[in-house]
N, C-alpha and C. Protein backbone atom coordinates (compact mmCIF):
# COMPACT_ATOMS: atom_id res chain seq x y z
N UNK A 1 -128.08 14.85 -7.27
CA UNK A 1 -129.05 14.33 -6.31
C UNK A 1 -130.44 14.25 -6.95
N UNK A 2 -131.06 13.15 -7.06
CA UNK A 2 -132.58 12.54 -7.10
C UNK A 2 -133.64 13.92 -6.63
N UNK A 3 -134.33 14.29 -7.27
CA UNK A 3 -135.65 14.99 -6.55
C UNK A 3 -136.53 14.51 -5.96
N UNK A 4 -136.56 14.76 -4.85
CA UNK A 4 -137.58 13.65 -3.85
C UNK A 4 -139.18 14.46 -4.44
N UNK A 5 -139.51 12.89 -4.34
CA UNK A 5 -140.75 12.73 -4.85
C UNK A 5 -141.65 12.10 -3.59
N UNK A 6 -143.02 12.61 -3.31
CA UNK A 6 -143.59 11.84 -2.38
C UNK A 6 -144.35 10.36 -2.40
N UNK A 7 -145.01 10.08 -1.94
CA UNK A 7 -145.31 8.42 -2.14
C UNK A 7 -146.68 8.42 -2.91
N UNK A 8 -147.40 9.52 -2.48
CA UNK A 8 -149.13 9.78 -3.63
C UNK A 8 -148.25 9.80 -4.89
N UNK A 9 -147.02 10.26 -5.29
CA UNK A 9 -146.27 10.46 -7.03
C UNK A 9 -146.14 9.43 -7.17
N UNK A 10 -144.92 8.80 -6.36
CA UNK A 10 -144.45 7.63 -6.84
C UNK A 10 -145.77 6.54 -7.06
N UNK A 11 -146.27 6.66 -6.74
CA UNK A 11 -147.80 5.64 -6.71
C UNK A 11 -148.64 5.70 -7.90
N UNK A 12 -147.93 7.33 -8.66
CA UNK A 12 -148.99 7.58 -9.40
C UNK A 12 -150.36 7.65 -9.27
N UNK A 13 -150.53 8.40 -8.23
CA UNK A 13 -152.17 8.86 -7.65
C UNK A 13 -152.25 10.54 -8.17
N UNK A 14 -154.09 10.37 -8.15
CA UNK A 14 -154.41 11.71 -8.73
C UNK A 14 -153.82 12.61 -7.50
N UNK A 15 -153.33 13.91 -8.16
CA UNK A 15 -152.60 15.14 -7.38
C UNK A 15 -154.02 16.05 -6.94
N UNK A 16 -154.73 16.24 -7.86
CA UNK A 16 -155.84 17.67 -8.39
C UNK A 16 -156.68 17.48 -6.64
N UNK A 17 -156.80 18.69 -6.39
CA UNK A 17 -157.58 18.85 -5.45
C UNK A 17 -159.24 17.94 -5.35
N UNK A 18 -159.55 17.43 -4.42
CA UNK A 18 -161.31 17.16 -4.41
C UNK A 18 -161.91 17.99 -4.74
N UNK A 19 -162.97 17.97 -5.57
CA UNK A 19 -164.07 19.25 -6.68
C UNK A 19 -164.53 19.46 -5.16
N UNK A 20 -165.31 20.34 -5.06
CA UNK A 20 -165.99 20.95 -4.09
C UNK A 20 -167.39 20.45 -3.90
N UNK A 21 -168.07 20.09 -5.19
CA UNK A 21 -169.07 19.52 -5.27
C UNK A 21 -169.44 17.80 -4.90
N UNK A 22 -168.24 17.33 -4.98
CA UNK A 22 -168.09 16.03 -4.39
C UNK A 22 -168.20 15.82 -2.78
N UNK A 23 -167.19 16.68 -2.23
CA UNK A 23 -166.92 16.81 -1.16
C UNK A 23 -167.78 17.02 0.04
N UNK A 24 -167.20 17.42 1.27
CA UNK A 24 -167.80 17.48 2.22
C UNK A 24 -166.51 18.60 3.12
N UNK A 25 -167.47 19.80 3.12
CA UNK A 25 -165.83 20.76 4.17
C UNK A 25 -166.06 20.27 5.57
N UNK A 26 -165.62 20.22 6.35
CA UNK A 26 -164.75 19.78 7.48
C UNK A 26 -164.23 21.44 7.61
N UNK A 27 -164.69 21.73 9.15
CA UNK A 27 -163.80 22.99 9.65
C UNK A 27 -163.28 22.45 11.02
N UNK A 28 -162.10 22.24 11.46
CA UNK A 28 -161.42 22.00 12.42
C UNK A 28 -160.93 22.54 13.30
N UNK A 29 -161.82 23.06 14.40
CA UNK A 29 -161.73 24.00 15.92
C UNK A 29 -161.30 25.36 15.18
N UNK A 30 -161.92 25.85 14.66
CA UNK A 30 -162.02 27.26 14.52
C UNK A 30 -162.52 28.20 15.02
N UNK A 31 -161.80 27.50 16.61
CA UNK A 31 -161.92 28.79 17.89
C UNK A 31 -161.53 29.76 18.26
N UNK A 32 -162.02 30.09 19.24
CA UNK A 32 -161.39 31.25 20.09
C UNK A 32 -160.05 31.75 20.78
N UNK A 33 -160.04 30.16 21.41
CA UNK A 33 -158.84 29.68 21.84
C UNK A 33 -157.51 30.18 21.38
N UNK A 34 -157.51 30.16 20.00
CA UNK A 34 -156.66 30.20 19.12
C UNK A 34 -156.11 31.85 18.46
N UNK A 35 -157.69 32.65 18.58
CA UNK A 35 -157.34 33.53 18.25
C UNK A 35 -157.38 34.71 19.48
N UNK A 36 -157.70 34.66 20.35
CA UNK A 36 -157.01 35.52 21.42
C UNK A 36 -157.30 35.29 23.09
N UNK A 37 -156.89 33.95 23.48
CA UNK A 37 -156.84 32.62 24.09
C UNK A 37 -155.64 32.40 24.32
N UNK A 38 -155.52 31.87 25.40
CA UNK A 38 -153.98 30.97 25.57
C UNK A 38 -153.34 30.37 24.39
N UNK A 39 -153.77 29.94 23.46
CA UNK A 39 -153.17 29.26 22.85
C UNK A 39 -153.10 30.11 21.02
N UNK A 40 -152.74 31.43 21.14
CA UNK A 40 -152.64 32.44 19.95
C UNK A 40 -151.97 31.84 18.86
N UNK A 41 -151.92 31.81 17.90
CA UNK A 41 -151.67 30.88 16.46
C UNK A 41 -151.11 31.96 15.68
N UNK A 42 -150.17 31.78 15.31
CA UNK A 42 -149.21 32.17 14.02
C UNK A 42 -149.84 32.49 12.71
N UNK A 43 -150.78 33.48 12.36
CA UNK A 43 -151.23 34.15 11.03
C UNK A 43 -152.66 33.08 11.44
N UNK A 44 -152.98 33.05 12.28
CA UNK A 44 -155.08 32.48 12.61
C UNK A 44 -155.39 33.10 12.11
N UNK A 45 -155.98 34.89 11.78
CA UNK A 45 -156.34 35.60 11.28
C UNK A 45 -156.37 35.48 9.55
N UNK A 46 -155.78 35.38 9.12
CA UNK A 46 -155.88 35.18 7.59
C UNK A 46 -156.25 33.71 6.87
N UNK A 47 -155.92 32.62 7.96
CA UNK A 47 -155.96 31.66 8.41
C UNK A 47 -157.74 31.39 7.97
N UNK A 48 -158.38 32.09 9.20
CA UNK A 48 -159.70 32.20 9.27
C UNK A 48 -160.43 32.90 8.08
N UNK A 49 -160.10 33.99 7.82
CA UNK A 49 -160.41 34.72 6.47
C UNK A 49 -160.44 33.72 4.84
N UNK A 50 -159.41 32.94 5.07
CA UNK A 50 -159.78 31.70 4.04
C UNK A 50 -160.67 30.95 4.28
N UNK A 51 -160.60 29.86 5.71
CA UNK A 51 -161.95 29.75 5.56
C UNK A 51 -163.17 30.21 5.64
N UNK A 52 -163.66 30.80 5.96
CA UNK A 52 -164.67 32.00 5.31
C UNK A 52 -164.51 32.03 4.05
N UNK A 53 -163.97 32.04 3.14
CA UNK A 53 -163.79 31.96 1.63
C UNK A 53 -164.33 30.75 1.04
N UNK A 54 -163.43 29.74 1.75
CA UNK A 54 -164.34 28.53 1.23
C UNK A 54 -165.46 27.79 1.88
N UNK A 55 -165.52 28.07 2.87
CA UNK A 55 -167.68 27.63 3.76
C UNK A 55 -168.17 28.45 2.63
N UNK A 56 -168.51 29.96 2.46
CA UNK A 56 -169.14 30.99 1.83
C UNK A 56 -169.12 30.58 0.28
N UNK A 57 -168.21 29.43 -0.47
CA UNK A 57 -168.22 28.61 -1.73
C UNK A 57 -168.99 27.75 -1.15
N UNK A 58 -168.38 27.03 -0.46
CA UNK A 58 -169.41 25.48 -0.05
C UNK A 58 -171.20 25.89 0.17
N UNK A 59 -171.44 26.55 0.89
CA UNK A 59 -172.49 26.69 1.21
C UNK A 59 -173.33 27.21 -0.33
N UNK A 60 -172.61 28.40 -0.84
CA UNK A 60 -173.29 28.77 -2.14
C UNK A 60 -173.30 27.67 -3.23
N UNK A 61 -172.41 26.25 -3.41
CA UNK A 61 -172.29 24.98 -4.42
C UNK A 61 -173.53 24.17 -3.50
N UNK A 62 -173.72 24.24 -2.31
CA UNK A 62 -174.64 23.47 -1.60
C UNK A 62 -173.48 22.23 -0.86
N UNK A 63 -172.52 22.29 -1.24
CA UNK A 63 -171.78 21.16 -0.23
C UNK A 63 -171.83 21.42 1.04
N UNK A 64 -172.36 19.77 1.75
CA UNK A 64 -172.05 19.71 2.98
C UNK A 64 -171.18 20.34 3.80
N UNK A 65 -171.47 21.06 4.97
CA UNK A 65 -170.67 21.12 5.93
C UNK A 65 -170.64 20.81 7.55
N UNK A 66 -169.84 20.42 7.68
CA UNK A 66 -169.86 20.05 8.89
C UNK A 66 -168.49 20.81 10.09
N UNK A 67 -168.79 21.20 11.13
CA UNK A 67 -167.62 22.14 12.31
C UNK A 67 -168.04 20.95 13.59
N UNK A 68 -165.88 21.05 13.44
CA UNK A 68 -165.71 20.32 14.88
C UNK A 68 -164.64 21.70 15.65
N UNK A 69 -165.77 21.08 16.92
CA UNK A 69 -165.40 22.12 17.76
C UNK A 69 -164.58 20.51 18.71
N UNK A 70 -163.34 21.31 19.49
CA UNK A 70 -163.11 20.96 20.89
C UNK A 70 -163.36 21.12 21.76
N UNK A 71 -163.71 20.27 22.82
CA UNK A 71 -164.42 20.56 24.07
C UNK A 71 -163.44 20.14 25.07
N UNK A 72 -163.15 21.35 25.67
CA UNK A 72 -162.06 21.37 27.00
C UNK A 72 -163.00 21.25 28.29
N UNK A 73 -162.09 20.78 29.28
CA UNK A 73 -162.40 21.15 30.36
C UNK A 73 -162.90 22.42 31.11
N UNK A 74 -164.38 22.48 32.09
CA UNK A 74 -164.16 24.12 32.58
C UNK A 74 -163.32 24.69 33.49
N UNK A 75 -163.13 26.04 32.64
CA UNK A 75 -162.03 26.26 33.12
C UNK A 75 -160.84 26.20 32.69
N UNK A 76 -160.63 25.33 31.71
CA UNK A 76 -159.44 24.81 30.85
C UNK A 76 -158.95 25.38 29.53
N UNK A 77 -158.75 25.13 28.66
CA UNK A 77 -158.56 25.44 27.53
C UNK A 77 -159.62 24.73 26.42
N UNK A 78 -160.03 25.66 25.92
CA UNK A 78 -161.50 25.16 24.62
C UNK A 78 -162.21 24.64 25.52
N UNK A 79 -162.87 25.64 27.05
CA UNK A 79 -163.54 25.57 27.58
C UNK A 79 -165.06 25.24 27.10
N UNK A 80 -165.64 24.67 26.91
CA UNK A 80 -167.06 24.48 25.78
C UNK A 80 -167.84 25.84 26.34
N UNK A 81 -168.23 25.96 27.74
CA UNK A 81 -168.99 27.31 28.12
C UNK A 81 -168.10 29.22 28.12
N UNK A 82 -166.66 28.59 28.04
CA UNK A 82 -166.17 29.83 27.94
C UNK A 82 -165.95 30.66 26.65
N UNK A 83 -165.25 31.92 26.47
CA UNK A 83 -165.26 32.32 25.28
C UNK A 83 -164.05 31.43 24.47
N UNK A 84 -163.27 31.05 25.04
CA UNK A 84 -162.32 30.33 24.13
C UNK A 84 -162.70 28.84 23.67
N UNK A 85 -164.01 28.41 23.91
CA UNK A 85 -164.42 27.30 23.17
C UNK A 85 -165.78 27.40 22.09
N UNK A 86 -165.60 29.15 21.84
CA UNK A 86 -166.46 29.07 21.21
C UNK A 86 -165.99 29.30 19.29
N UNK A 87 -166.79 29.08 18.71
CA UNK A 87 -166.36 29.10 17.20
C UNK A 87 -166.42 30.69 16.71
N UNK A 88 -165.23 30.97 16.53
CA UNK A 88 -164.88 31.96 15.47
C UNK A 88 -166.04 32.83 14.63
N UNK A 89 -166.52 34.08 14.72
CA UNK A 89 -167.65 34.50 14.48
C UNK A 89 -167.32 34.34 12.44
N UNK A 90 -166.50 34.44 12.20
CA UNK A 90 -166.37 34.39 10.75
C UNK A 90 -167.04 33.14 9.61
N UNK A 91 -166.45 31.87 11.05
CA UNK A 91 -166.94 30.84 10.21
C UNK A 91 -168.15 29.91 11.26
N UNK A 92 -168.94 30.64 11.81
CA UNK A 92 -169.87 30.19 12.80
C UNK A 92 -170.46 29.45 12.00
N UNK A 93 -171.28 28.45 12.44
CA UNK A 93 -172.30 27.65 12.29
C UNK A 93 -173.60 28.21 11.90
N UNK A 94 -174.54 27.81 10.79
CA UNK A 94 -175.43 27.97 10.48
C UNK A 94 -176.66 27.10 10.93
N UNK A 95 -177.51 27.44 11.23
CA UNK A 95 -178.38 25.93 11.27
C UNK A 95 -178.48 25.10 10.30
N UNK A 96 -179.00 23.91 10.94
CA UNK A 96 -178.64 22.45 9.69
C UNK A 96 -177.24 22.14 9.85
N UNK A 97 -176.31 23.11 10.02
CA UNK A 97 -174.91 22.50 10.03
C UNK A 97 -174.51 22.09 11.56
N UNK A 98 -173.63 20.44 11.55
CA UNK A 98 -173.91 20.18 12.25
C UNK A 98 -172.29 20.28 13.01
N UNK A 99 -172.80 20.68 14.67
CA UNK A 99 -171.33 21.02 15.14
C UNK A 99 -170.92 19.99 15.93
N UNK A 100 -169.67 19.06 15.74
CA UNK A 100 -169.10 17.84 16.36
C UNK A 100 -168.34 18.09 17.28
N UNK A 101 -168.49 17.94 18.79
CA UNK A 101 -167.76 18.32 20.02
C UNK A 101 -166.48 16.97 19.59
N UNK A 102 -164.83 17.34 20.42
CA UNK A 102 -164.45 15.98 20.45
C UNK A 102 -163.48 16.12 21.72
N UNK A 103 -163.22 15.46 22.04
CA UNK A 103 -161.99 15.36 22.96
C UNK A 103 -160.57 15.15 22.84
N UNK A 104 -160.17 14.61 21.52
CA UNK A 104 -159.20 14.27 21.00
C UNK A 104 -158.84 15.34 19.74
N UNK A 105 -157.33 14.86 19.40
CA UNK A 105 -156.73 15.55 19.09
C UNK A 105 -157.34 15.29 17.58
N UNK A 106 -157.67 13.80 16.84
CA UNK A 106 -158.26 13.24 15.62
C UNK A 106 -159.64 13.51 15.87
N UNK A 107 -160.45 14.23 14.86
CA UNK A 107 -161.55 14.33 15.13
C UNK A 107 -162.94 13.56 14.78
N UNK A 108 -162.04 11.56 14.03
CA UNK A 108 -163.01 10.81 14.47
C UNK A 108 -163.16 10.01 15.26
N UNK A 109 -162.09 10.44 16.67
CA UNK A 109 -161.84 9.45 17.80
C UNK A 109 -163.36 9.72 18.36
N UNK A 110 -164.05 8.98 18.59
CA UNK A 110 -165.21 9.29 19.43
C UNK A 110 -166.05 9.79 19.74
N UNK A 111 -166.59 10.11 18.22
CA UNK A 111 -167.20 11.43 18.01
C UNK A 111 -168.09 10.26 16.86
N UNK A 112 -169.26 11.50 16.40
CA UNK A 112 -170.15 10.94 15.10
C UNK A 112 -169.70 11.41 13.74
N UNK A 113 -167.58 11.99 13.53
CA UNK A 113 -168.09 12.55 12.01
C UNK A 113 -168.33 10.95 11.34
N UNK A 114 -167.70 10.42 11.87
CA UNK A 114 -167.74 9.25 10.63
C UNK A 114 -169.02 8.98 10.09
N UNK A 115 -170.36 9.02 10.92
CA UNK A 115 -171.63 8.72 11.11
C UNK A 115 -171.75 9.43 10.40
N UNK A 116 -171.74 11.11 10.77
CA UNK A 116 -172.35 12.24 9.77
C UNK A 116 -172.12 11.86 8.48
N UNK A 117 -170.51 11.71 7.97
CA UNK A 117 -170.05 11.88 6.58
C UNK A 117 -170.76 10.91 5.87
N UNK A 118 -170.65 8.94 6.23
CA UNK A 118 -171.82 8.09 5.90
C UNK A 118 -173.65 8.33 5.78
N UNK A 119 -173.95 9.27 6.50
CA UNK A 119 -175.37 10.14 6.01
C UNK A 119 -175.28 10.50 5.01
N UNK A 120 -174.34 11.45 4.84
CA UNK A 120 -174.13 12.38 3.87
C UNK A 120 -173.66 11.61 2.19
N UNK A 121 -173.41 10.17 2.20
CA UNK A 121 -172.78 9.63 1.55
C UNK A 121 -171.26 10.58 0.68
N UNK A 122 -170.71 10.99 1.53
CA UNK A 122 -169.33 11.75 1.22
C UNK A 122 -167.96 10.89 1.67
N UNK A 123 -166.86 10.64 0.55
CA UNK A 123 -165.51 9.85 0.54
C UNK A 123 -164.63 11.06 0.47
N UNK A 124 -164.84 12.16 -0.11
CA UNK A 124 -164.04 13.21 -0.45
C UNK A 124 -164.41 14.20 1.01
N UNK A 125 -162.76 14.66 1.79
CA UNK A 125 -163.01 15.80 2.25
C UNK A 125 -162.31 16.65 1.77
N UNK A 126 -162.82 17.87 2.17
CA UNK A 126 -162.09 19.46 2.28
C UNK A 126 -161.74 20.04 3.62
N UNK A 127 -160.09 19.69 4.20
CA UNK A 127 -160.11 19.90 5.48
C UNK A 127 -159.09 21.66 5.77
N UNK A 128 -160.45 22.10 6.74
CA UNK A 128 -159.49 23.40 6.70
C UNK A 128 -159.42 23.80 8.56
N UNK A 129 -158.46 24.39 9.17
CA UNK A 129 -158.44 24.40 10.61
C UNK A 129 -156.85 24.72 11.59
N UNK A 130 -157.29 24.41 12.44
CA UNK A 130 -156.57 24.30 13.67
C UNK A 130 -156.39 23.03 14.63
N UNK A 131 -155.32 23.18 14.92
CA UNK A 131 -153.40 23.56 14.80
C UNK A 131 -152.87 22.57 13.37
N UNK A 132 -152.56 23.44 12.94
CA UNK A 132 -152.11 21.72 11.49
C UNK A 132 -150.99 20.92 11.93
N UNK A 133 -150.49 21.26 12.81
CA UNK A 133 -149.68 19.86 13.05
C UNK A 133 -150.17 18.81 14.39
N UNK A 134 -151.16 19.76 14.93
CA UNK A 134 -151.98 18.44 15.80
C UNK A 134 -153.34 18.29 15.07
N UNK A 135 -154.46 18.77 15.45
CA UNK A 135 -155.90 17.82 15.13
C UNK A 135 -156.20 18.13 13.29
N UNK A 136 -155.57 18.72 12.86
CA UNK A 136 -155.76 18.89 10.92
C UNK A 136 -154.81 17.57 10.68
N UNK A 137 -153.78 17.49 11.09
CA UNK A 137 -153.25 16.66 10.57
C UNK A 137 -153.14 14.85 11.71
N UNK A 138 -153.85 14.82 12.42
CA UNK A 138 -154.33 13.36 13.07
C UNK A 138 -155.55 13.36 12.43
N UNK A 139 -156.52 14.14 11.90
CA UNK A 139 -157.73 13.72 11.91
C UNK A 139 -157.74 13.43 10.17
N UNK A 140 -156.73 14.29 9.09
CA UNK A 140 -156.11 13.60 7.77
C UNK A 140 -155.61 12.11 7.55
N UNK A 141 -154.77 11.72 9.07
CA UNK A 141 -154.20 10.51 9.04
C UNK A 141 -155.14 9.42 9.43
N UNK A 142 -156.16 9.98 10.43
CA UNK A 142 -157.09 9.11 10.23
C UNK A 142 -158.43 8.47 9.15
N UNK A 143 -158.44 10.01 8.68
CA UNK A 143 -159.31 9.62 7.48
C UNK A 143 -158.98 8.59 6.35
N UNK A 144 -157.77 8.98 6.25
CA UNK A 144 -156.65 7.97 5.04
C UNK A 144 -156.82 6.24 5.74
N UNK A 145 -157.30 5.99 6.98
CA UNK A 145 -157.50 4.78 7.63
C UNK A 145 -158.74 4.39 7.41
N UNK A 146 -159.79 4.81 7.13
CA UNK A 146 -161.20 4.65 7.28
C UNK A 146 -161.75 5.14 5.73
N UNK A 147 -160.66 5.01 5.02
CA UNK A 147 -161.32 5.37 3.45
C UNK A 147 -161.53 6.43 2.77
N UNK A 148 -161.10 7.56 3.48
CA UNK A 148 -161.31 8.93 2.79
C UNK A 148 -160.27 9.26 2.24
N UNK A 149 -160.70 11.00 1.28
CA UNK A 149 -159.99 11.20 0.45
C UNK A 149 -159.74 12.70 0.79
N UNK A 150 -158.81 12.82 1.66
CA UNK A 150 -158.52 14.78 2.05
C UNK A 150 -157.59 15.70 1.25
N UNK A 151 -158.29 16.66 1.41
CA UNK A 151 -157.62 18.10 0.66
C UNK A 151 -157.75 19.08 1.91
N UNK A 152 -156.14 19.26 2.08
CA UNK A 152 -156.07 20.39 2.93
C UNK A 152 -155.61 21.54 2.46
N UNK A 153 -156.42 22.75 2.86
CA UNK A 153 -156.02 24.27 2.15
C UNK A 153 -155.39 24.81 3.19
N UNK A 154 -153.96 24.98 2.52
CA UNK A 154 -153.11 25.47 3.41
C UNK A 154 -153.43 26.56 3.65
N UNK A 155 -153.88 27.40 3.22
CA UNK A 155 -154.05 28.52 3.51
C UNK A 155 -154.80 29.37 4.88
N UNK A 156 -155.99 27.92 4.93
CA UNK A 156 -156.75 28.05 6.20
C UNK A 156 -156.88 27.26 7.12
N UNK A 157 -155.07 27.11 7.41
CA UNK A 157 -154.84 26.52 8.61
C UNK A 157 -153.54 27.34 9.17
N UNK A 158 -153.24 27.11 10.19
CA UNK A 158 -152.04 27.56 11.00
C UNK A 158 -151.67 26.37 12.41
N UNK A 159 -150.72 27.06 13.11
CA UNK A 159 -149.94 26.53 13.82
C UNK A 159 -149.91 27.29 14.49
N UNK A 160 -148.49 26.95 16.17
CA UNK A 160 -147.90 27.96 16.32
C UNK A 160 -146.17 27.50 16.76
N UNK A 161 -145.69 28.37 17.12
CA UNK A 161 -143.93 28.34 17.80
C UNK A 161 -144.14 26.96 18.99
N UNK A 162 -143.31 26.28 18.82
CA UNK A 162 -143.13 24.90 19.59
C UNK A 162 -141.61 24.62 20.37
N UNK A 163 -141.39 24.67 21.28
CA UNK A 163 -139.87 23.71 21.93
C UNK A 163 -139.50 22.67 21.01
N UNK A 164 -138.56 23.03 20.51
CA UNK A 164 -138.00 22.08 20.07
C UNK A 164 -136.92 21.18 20.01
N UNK A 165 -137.10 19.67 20.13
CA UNK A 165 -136.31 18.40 20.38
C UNK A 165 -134.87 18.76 20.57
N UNK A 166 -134.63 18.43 21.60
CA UNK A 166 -132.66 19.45 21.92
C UNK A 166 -132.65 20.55 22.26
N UNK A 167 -133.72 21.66 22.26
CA UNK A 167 -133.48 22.70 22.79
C UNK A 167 -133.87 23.73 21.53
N UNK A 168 -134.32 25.14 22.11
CA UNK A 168 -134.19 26.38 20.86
C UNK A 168 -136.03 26.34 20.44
N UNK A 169 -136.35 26.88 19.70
CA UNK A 169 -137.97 26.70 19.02
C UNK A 169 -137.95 26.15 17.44
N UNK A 170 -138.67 25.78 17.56
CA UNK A 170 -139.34 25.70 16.18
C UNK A 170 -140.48 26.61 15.58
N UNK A 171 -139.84 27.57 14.72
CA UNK A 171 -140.98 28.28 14.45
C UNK A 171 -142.05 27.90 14.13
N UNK A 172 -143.52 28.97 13.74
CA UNK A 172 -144.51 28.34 13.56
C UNK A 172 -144.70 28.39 11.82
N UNK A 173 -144.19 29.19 11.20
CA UNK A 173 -143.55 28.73 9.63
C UNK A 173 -143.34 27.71 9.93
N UNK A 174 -141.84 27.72 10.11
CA UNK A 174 -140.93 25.88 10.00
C UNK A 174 -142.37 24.61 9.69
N UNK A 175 -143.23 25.09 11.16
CA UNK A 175 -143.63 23.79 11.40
C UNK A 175 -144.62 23.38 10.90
N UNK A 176 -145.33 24.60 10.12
CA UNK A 176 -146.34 24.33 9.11
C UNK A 176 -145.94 23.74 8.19
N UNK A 177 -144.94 24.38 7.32
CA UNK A 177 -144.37 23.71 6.27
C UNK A 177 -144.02 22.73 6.07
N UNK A 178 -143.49 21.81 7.46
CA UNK A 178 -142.93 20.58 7.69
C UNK A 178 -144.31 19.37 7.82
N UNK A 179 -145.57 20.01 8.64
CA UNK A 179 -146.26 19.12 8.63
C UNK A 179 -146.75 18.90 7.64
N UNK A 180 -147.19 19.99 6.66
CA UNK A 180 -148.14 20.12 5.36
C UNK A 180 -147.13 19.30 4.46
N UNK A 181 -145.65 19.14 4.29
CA UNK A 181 -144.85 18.57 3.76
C UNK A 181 -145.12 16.93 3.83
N UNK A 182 -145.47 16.32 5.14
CA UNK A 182 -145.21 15.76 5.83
C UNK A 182 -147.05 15.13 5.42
N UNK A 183 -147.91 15.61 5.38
CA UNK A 183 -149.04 15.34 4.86
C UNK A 183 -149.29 14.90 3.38
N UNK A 184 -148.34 16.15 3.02
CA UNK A 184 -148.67 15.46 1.51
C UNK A 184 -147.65 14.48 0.65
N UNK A 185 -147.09 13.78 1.73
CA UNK A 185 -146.41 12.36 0.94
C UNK A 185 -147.59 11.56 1.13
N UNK A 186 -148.10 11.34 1.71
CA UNK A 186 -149.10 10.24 1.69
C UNK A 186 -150.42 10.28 2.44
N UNK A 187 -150.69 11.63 2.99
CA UNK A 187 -152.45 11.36 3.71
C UNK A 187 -153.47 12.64 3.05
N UNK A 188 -152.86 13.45 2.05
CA UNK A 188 -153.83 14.40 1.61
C UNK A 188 -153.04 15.31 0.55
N UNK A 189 -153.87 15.51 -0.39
CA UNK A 189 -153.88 16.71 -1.26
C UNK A 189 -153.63 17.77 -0.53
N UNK A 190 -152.50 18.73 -1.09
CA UNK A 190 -152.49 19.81 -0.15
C UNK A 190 -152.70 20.96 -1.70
N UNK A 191 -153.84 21.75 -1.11
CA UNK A 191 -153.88 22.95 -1.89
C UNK A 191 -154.09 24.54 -1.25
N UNK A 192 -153.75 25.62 -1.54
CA UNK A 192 -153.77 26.39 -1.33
C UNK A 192 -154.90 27.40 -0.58
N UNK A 193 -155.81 27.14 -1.75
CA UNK A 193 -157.15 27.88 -0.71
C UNK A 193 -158.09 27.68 -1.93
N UNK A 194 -159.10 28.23 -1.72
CA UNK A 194 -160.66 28.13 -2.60
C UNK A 194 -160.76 28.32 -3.39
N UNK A 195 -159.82 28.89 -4.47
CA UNK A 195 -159.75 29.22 -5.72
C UNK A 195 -159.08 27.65 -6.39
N UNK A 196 -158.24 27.27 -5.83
CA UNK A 196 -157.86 25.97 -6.18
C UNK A 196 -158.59 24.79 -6.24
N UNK A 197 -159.78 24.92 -5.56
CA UNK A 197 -160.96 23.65 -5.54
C UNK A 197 -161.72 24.04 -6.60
N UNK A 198 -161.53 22.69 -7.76
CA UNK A 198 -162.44 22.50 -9.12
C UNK A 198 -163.78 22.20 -8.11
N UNK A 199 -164.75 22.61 -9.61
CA UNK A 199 -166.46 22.80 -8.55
C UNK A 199 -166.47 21.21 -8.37
């Protein structure tokens, strides 16, 4: 049997992560929600601890950053005034950095990153966040539509346990692995964590 190869190989496209210095990090709802909220995530905690690893690079190289938060309904989930819509004390916002509310699951449906990143004159992201198989990985597929170039660090993202199609779960392993799999045939570099991003 053939070794499957993804479509960035077969294409012969660069593999190597985006330098850090090129780039632009992207943190993707690195809420509350997630970490002790209705909606609890499968290893968030270490999850978060990476990114913190790489903002705390970005910020010390001087690369841009930019945090999208989700904005739920009140009352709802990623309530914007409650504690579960607020950002993660690890990788909070600094001033100057600018925080992008969205409503959607892609986080340049209707929102200003696209605006921001064109300020910023940045093609390269560094995407790190929450849930990777919904808004990390719609807002990868969208970037790949509008000209960008993403690196997702697996490391500082998660998931969680899902129903799955016919019945039974899908773990929240399984489903990381499958999306990040599933990402890196054709909408992003997938690398590990901050040690893996050339400056």
């Amino acid at each position: 049997m053939t070794e499957p190869t993804t479509l960035l190989q077969m294409a012969g496209a660069d593999q190597s992560p985006s330098p850090l210095g090129q780039s632009a990090l992207v943190l993707i709802d690195c809420q509350m929600e997630y970490v002790d909220g209705r909606l609890g995530l499968d290893g968030v905690g270490p999850a978060l601890e990476s990114a913190a690893r790489v903002l705390a690079r970005a910020r010390a190289a001087g690369t841009p950053v930019i945090h999208v938060a989700h904005r739920g309904a009140a009352g709802g989930l990623f309530d914007a005034d409650g504690p579960g819509g607020a950002i993660a004390a690890l990788v909070a916002p600094r001033d100057g950095e600018p925080v992008i509310g969205k409503k959607l699951p892609n986080a340049f449906a209707g929102t200003a990153l696209a605006e921001t990143l064109t300020g910023l004159g940045r093609k390269q992201l560094i995407l790190v966040g929450c849930m990777t198989h919904m808004c990390v990985s719609s807002t990868a597929r969208a970037a790949l539509d509008l000209g960008y170039r993403s690196t997702i660090l697996s490391g500082a993202t998660a998931t969680r346990d899902l129903p799955a199609p016919g019945g039974g779960v899908m773990a929240a392993a399984e489903l990381q692995r499958a999306s990040l799999a599933a990402l890196a045939d054709r909408f992003a570099i997938i690398a590990e964590g901050t040690d893996d991003l050339p400056d």
